[in-house]
Protein backbone atom coordinates (compact mmCIF):
# COMPACT_ATOMS: atom_id res chain seq x y z
CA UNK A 1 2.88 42.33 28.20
CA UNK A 2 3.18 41.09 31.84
CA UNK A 3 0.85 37.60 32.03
CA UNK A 4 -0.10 35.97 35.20
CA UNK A 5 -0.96 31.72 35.74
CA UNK A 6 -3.83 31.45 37.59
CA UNK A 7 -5.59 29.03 39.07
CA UNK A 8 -9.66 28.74 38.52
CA UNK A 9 -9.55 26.79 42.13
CA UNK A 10 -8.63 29.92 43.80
CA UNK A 11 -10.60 32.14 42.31
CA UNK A 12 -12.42 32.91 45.36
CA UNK A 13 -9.32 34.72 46.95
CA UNK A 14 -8.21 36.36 43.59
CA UNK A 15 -11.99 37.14 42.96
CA UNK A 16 -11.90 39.44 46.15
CA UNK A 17 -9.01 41.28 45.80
CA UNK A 18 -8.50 41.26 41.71
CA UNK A 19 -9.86 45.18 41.68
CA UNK A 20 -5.89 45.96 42.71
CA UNK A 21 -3.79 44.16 39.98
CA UNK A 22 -6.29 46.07 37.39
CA UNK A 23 -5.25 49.06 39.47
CA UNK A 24 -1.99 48.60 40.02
CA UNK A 25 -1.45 48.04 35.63
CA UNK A 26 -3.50 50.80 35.36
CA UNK A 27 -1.18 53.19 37.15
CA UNK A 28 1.81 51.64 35.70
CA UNK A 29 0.28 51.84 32.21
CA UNK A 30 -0.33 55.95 32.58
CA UNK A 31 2.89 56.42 33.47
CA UNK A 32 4.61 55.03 30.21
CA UNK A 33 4.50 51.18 31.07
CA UNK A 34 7.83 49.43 32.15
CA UNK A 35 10.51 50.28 29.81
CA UNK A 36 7.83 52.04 27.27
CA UNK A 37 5.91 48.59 27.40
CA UNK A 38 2.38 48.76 28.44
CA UNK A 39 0.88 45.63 31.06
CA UNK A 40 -1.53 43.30 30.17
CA UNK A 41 -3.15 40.72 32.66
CA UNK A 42 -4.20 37.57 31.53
CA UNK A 43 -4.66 34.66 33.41
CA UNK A 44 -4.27 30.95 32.46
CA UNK A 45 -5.95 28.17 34.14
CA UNK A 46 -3.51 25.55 35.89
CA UNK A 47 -6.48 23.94 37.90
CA UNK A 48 -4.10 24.46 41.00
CA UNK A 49 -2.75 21.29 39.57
CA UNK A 50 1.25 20.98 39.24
CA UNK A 51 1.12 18.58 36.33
CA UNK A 52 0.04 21.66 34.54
CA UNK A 53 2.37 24.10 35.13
CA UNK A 54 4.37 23.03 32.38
CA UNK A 55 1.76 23.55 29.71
CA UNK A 56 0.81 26.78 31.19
CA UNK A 57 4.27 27.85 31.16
CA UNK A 58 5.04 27.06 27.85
CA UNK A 59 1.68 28.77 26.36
CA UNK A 60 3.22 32.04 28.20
CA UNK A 61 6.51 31.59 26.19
CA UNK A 62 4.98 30.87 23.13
CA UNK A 63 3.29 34.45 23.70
CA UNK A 64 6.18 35.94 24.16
CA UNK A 65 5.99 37.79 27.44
CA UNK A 66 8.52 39.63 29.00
CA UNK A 67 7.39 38.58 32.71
CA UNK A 68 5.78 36.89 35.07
CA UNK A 69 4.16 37.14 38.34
CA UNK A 70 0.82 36.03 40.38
CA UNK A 71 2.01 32.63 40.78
CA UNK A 72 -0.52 31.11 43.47
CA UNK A 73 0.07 28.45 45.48
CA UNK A 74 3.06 26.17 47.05
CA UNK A 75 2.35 23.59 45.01
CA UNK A 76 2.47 25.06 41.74
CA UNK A 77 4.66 27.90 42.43
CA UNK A 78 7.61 25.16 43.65
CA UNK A 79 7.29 23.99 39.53
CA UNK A 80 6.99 27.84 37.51
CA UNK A 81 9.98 29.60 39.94
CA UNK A 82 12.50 27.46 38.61
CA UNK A 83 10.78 27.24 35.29
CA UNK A 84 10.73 30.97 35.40
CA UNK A 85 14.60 31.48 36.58
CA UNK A 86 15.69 28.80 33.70
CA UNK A 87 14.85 31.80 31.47
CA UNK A 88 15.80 34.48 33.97
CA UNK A 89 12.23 36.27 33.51
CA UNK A 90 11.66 39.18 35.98
């Protein structure tokens, strides 16, 4: 299951262009999934706030995903990339 952090702040840009990432898992999902495992998109709410990434990121772990990805954002992307490479997610 591939989860995405997301922040409520932005939802005005991920709001207009969201009908692609359902798309895009769609596709991916018909043709087997990545490595047999189907996508799932869920998004957590880090208020665009990089005090938060933290707690975000460690709700993801605790659900055990195999991925990451939609990080939005300088500010909090600067604290999940690292966080991200520390466990060498794809």
């Amino acid at each position: 299951m591939v989860r995405a952090l997301l922040s409520r702040a932005l939802t005005f840009a991920w709001g207009r262009n969201s009908e692609w990432r359902q798309r895009l898992l769609h596709l991916v999902n018909e043709e087997g999934g990545v490595n047999g495992r189907k996508l799932k998109l869920v998004a957590y709410d880090d208020s665009y706030d990089p005090a938060k990434t933290e707690t975000c990121f460690n709700r993801l772990m605790d659900d055990k995903v195999f991925a990451l990805g939609f990080f939005v954002g300088t500010p909090t992307a600067v604290k999940y990339v690292p966080l991200a490479e520390s466990i060498k997610s794809p």
